[in-house]
Every structure is written in structure tokens, then in C-alpha cells.
Protein backbone atom coordinates (compact mmCIF):
# COMPACT_ATOMS: atom_id res chain seq x y z
CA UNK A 1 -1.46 -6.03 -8.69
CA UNK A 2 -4.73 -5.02 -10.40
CA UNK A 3 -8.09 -6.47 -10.94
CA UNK A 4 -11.15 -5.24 -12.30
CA UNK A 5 -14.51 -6.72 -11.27
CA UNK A 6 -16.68 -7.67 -14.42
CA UNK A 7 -20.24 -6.79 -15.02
CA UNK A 8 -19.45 -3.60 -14.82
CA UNK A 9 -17.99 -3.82 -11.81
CA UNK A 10 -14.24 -2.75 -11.87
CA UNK A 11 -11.66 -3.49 -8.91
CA UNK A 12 -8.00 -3.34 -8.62
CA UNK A 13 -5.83 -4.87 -6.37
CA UNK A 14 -2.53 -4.40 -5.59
CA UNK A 15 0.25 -6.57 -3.39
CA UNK A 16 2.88 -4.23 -2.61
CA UNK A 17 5.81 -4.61 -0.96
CA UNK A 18 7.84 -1.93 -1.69
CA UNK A 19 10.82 -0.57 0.16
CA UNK A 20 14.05 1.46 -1.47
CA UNK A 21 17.94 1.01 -0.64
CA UNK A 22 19.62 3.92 0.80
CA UNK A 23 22.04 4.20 4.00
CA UNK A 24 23.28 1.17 5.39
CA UNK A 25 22.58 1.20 9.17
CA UNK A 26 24.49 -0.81 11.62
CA UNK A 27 24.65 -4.69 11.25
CA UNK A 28 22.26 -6.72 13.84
CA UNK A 29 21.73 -10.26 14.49
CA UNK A 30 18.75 -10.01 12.57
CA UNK A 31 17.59 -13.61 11.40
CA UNK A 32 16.62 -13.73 7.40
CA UNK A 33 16.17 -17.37 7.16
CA UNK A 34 12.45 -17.06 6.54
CA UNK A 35 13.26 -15.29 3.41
CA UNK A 36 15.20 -18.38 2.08
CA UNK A 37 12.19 -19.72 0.61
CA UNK A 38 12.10 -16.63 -2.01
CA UNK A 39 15.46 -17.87 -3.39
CA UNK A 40 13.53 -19.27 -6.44
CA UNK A 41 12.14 -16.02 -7.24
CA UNK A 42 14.62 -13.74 -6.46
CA UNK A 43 18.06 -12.56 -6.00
CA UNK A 44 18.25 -14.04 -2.07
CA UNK A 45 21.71 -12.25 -1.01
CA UNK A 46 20.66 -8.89 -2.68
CA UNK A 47 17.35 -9.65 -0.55
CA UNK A 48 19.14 -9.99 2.60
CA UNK A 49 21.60 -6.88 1.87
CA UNK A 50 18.79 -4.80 0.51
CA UNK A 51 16.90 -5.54 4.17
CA UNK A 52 19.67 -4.70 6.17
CA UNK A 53 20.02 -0.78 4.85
CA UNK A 54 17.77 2.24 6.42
CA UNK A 55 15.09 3.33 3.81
CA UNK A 56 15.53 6.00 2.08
CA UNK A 57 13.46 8.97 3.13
CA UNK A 58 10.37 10.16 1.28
CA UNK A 59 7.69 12.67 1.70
CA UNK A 60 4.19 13.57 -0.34
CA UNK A 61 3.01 17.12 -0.58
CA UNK A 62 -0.16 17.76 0.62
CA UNK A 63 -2.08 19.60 -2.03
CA UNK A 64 -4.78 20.09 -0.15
CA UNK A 65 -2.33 23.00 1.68
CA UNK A 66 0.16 23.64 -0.47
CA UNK A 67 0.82 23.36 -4.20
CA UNK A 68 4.11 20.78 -5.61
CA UNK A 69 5.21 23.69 -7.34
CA UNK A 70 5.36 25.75 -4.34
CA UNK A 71 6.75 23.19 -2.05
CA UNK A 72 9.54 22.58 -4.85
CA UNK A 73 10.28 26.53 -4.80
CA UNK A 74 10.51 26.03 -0.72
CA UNK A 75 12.25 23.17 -0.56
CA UNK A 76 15.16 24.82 -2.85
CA UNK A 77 15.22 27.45 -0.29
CA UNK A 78 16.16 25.40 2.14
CA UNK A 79 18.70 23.17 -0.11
CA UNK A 80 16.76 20.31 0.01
CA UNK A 81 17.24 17.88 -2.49
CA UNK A 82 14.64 15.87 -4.08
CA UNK A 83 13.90 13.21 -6.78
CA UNK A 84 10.31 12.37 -7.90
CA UNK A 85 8.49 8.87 -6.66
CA UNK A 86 7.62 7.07 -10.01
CA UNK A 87 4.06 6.54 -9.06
CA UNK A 88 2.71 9.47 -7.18
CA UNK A 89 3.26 12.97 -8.99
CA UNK A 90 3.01 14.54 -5.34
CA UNK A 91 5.73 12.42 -3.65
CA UNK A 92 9.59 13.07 -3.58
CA UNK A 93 12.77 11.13 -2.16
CA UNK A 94 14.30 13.64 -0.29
CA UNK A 95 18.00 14.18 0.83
CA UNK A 96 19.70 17.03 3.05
CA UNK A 97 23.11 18.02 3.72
CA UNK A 98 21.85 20.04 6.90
CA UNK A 99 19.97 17.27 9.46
CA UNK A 100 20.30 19.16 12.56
CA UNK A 101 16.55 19.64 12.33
CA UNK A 102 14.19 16.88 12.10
CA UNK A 103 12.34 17.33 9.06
CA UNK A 104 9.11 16.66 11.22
CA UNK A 105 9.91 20.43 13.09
CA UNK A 106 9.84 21.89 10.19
CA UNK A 107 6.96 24.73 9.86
CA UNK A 108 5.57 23.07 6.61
CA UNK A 109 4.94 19.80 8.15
CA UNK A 110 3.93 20.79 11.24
CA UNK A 111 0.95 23.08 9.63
CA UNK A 112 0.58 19.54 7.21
CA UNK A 113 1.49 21.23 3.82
CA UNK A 114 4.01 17.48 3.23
CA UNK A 115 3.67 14.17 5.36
CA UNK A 116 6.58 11.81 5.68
CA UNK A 117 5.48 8.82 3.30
CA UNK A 118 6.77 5.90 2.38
CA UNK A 119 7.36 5.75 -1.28
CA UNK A 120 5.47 2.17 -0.95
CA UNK A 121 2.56 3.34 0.86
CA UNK A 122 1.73 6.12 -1.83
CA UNK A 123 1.37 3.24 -4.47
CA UNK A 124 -2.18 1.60 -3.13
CA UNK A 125 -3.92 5.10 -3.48
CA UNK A 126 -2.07 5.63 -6.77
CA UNK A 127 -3.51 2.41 -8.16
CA UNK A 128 -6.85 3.61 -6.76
CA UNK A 129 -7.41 6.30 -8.88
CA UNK A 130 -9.41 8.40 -6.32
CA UNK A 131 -11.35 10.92 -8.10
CA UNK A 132 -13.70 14.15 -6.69
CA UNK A 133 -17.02 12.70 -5.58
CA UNK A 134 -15.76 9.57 -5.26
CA UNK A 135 -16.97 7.77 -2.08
CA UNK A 136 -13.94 5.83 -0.39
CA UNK A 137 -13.59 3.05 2.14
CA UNK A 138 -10.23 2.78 3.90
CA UNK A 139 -10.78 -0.44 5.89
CA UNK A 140 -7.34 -0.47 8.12
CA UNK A 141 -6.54 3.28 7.35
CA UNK A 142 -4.37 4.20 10.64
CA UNK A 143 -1.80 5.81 10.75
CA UNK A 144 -3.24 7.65 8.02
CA UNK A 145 -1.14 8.43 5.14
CA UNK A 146 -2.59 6.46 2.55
CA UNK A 147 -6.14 7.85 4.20
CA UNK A 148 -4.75 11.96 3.49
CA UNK A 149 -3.38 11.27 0.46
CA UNK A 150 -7.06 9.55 -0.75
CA UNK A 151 -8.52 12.80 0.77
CA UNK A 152 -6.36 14.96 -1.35
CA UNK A 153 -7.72 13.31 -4.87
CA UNK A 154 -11.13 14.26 -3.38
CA UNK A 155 -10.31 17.48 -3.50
CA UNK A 156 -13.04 17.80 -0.79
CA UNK A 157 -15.91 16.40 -2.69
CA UNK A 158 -17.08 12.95 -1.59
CA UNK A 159 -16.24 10.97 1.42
CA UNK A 160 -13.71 9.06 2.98
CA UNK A 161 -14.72 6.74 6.09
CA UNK A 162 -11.04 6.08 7.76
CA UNK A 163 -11.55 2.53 9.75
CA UNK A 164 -9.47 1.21 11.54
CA UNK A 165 -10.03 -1.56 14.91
CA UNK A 166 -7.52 -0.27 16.95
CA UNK A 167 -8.01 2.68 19.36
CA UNK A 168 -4.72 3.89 20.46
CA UNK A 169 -3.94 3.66 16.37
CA UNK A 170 -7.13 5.89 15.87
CA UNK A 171 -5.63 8.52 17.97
CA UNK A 172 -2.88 8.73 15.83
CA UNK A 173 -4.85 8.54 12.45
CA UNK A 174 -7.10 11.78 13.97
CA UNK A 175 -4.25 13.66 14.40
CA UNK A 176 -2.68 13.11 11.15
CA UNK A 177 -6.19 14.17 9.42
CA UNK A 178 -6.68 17.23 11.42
CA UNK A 179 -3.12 18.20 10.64
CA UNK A 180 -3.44 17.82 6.91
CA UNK A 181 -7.09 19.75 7.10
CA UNK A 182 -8.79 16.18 5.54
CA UNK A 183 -12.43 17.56 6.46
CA UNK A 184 -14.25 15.51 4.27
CA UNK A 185 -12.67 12.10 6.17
CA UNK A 186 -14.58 10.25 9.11
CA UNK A 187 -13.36 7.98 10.93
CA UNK A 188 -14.84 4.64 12.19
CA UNK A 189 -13.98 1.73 14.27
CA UNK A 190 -15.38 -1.13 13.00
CA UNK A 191 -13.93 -4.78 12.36
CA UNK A 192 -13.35 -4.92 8.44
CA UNK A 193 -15.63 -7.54 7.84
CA UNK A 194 -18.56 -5.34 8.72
CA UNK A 195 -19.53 -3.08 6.18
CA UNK A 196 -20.12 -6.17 3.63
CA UNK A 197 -23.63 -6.85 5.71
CA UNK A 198 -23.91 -3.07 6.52
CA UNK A 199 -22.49 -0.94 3.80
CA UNK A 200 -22.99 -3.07 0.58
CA UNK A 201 -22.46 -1.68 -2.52
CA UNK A 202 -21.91 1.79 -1.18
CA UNK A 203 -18.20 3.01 -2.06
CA UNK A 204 -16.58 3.73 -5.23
CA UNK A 205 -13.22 2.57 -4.48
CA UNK A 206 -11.78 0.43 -1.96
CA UNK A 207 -8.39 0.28 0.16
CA UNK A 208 -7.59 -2.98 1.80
CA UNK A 209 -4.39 -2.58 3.02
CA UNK A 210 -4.82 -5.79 5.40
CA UNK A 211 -2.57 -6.72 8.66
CA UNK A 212 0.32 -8.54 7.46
CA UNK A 213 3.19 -10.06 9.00
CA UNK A 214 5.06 -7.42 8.11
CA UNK A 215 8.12 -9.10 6.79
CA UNK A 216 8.44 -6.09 4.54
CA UNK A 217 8.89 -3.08 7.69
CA UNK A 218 11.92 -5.31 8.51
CA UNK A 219 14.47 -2.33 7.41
CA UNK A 220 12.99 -0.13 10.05
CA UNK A 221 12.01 -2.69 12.54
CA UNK A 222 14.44 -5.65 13.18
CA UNK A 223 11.95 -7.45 15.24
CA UNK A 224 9.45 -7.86 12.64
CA UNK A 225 10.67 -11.49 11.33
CA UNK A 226 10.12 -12.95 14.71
CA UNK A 227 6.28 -13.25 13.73
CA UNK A 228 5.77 -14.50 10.36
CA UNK A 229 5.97 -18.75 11.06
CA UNK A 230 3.91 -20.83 8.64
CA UNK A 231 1.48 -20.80 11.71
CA UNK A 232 0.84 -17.35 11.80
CA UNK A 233 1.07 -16.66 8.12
CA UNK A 234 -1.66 -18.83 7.94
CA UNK A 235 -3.50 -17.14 10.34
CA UNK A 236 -3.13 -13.56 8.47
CA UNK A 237 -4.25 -15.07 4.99
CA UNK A 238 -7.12 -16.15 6.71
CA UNK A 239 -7.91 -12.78 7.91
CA UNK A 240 -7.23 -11.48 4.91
CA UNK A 241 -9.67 -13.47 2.55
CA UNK A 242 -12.12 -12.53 4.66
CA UNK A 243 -11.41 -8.27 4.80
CA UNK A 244 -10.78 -8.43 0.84
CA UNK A 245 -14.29 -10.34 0.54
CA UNK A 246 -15.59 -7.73 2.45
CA UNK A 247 -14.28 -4.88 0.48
CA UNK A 248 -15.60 -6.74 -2.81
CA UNK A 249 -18.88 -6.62 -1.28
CA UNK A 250 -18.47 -2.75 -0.11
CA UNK A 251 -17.32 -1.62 -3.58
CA UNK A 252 -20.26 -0.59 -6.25
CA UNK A 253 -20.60 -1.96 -9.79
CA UNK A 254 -18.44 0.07 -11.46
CA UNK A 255 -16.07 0.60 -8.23
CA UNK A 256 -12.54 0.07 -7.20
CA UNK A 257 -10.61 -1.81 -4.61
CA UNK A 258 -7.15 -1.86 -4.08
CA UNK A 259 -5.84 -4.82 -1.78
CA UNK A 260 -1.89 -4.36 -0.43
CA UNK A 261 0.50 -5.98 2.24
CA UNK A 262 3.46 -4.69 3.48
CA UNK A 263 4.86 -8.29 3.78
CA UNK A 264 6.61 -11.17 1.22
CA UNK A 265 4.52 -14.10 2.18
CA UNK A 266 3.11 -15.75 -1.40
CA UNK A 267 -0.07 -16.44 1.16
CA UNK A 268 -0.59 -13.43 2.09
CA UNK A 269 -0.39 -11.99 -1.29
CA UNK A 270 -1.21 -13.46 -4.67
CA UNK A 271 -2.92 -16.60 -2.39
CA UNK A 272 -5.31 -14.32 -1.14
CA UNK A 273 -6.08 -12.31 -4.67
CA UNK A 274 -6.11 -15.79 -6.00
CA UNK A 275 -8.24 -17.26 -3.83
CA UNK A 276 -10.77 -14.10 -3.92
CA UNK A 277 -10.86 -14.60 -7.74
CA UNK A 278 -11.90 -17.95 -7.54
CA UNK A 279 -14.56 -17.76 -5.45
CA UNK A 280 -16.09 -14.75 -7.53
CA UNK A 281 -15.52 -15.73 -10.78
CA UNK A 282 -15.89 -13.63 -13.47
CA UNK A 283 -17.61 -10.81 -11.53
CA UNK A 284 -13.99 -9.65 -11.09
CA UNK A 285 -11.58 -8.94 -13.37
CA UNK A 286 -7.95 -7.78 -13.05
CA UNK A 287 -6.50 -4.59 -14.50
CA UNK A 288 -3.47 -4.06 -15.78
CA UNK A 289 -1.19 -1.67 -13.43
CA UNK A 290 0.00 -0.02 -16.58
CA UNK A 291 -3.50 1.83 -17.11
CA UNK A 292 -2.90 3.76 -13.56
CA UNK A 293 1.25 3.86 -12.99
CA UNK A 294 3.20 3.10 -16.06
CA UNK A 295 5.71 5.94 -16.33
CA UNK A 296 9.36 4.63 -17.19
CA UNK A 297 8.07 0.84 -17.83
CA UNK A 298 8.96 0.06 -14.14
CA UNK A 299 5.62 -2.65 -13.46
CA UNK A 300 7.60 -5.09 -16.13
CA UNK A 301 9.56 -6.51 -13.55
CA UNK A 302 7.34 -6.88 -10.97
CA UNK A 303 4.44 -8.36 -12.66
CA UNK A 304 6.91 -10.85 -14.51
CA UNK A 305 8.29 -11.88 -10.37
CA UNK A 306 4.70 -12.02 -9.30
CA UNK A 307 4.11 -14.35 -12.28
CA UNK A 308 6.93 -16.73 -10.88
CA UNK A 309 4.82 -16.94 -7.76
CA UNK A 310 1.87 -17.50 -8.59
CA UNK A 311 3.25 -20.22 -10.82
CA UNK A 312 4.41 -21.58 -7.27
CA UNK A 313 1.21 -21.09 -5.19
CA UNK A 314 -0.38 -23.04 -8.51
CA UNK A 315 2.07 -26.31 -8.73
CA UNK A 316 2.74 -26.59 -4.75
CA UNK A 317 -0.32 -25.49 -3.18
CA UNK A 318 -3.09 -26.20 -5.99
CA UNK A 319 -4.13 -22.53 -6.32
CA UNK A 320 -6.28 -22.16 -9.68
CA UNK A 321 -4.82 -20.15 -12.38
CA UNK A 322 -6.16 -19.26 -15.71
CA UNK A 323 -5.01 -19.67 -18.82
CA UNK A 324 -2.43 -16.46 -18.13
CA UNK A 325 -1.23 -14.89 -15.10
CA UNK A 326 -2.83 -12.11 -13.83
CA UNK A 327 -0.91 -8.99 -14.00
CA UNK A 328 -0.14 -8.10 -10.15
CA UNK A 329 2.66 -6.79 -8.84
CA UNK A 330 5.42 -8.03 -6.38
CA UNK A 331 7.51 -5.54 -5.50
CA UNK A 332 10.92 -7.17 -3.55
CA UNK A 333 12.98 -4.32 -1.24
């Protein structure tokens, strides 16, 4: 989803949920009855198949090392195969015939000219639209990815400050900026909600890519629908009004912010935009995700599903809507 703050100030926001079907891995008692409550909105049975298959593997060049055209030419030398991700110009699916080697001990990624990515997690910075001299906040940046490929826009002008709360997570986001050669990134550990009080006003875009209940990392963790009762969904919205208030109050006039989940939960997603909208009014304003990722039509679908939603969250749980939906996007496995 997308939203643009008014008087001047612009902000975009984006729920995301976004994993791809590939190889089917081995069937598990894995429970999907929390997802039954999406049958209204979508395809339930393709939801539940969809879940139960390995994702399909992507990467994102770093161009802060190495060129796409040059990783193309290497990655033909060593009869890789890849297919472009929709949204980021610098990320690929990528499939091999030859997987004796991790793709991880590969001399490229170990000297960080490519990171493995999620094709989901390069859409937040996509939507961003990260430009050099652009100031950025990444409030919950470990492990990182999202943070390099921010740092890569910059094109080492401006700064990044790469927060995050959790210190054995932090250890793994410095490594991941070292390796990519990030030097215009500094990291922080701070609780989100404090750089509305401290750093007001001060960045020109904004990732909040909040803690979730993760219902969306189910295809590579089985475990991760044990935690997302009403109780603790609750709990997470909560949270997460609060760290997307925060980053309103963090981004400039004029700035950016780009809020994402990697979970289903209406609460956790259009609930919280929803919510954040109300309370400020019309010094926000949403912006169409067409103006930063429209190649081959694809954000039709998923604004329309995020529609049926928020129509939902409106009727059942008295969310205010106005006179249209807002254009955000819901992006199902």
C-alpha cells in the first residue's frame, strides 16, 4: 500500500505479504486453520497449497559492487538461470541445474556483489523510492537486506541509520553491511518509538517494516502459525500503531515512509494504516503504488483484495473509511 502525507508532506506505506510458489517440500502437520478466516477474500485451498511449497529462490545484485549487467554476463557463465523480480530492476529468481554448491559459497556473494533476497522484501525499498542524499530511517532493519538494498539507491550520498532492538539480530545486520561495503549505513539500537521525541522531522524516507506475527514466513518456517491468536495479534497491532506513528513523526514534510508486515492479519495491516490515517487526518495522504512499481499491471489485483478487507475491518470492526478505498496492497502467497 501507499500513502502520501499532505501539506507537503508525502508518505507511502506498503502491507506486503509477498511470497512465490515454487518446489513443493515435504507435507507436515502444519495447522492452517487460522487462515480460514481469509476465505472471504481469497482462494482458501490455493492459500493452504500455496503455503505448503518451498519459496522460490531469489537474489538482488548489489550495485554498489558489481553492475546487473555484469552479474548477468557471470551468472551465464556459470549456467545460472534467472528471471527478473517485477518490482526491483536489481533482483532475479534464480534456478540451477548444478546445486552441489550453496549459492552462499559462491565468490560473488561472499565478497557481497548479490545477497539472497526475498522477492517480497525488495518491494518496501522499491516503494520507497530511495534517492542519493536522501536521509533514511530503517526502524527494525536486521537482518539487513532491505537496509543494503536502501544503501545501494544512495549511491553513498546521504545516510542510512539501521535500528534495530535486538542485539544478537544486530550482529547479523553488521555483518551483512560490511559484506556489501554499505559505508554510509549506521547502525543503532533504539526502541522504534524513540526517534519521534528525538529525531523529529529529520529523515526523508521511512521503512517500518514492524514485528509481525509472521503468518506470512510460514513456507520456510512451519512453526510460525503457533503465534498469531487473536490475543497476540492484538498485541502486535498495538505495537505497530505506535512504531508507524513514530515513523510519521521521523519523516520530513515532503518525506516518505513505507510501512510492511510479513504477516496476513487484516489488524496488523490495513487496521493499522487505517487507524494511522485517522488519527492524522489529512496531513497524510496515500499514493498510488502504480507511481513507484507498475510494470506489467501486477498492483490491480492486490489493491482490488486489499479493498475487500478493508471493506471488512470497516463493517465488522468500525474502522473509518473514506469515500474510496485507499489504494494499498495485499499481496496473498
Amino acid at each position: 500500500m501507499l500513502l502520501s502525507v499532505c501539506n507537503d508532506k508525502y508518505v507511502l506505506f506498503e502491507t506486503c505479504m509477498l511470497h512465490r510458489v515454487n518446489r513443493t517440500r515435504k507435507p507436515s502437520a502444519i495447522d492452517f486453520s487460522s487462515f480460514d478466516r481469509y476465505a472471504a477474500w481469497t482462494d482458501l485451498e490455493t492459500l493452504k497449497a500455496i503455503s505448503s511449497t518451498s519459496l522460490r529462490k531469489s537474489l538482488r545484485v548489489n550495485t554498489l559492487k558489481m553492475s546487473v549487467d555484469d552479474f548477468v554476463a557471470a551468472a551465464k557463465e556459470r549456467n545460472w538461470l534467472l528471471s527478473p523480480v517485477p518490482w526491483c530492476p536489481e533482483g532475479f529468481f534464480i534456478e540451477r541445474e548444478d546445486r552441489t554448491r550453496a549459492l552462499g559459497r559462491d565468490l560473488l556473494h561472499q565478497v557481497g556483489c548479490f545477497y539472497m533476497q526475498e522477492a517480497a522484501s525488495m518491494l518496501p525499498p522499491a516503494l520507497l523510492d530511495v534517492q542519493p542524499g536522501h536521509d533514511v530511517l530503517d526502524m527494525s532493519a536486521a537482518p539487513g537486506s532491505k537496509t543494503t538494498q536502501v544503501a545501494a539507491s544512495q549511491q553513498g550520498r546521504g545516510v542510512t541509520i539501521a535500528n534495530d532492538v535486538q542485539e544478537n539480530r544486530l550482529w547479523t545486520l553488521k555483518t551483512n553491511v560490511h559484506r556489501l561495503g554499505a559505508t554510509n549505513v549506521v547502525i543503532t539500537k533504539k526502541v522504534g518509538q524513540w526517534f519521534a521525541k528525538h529525531m523529529t522531522e529529520r529523515f526523508d524516507r521511512v521503512l517500518c517494516d514492524a514485528p509481525c506475527t509472521a503468518q506470512g514466513t510460514v513456507r520456510k518456517d512451519s512453526d510460525a502459525l503457533e503465534y498469531c491468536g487473536m490475543e497476540n495479534i492484538g498485541k502486535m497491532s498495538r505495537l505497530q500503531v505506535q512504531l508507524l506513528e513514530s515513523a510519521v513523526h521521523a519523516a520530513k514534510v515532503g518525506g516518505r515512509i513505507v510501512y510492511s508486515t510479513c504477516t496476513l492479519t487484516p489488524e496488523e495491516n490495513e487496521g493499522v494504516v487505517m487507524e494511522i490515517l485517522q488519527k492524522f487526518g489529512d496531513r497524510l495522504s496515500v499514493v498510488a503504488p502504480e507511481e513507484r512499481v507498475a510494470t506489467g499491471g501486477w498492483t490491480a489485483q492486490p489493491i482490488e483484495d486489499s479493498h475487500r478487507v478493508q471493506a471488512w475491518l470497516a463493517k465488522e470492526r468500525n474502522y473509518p473509511l473514506p469515500s474510496t478505498y485507499y489504494p494499498l496492497l495485499r499481496l496473498w502467497p
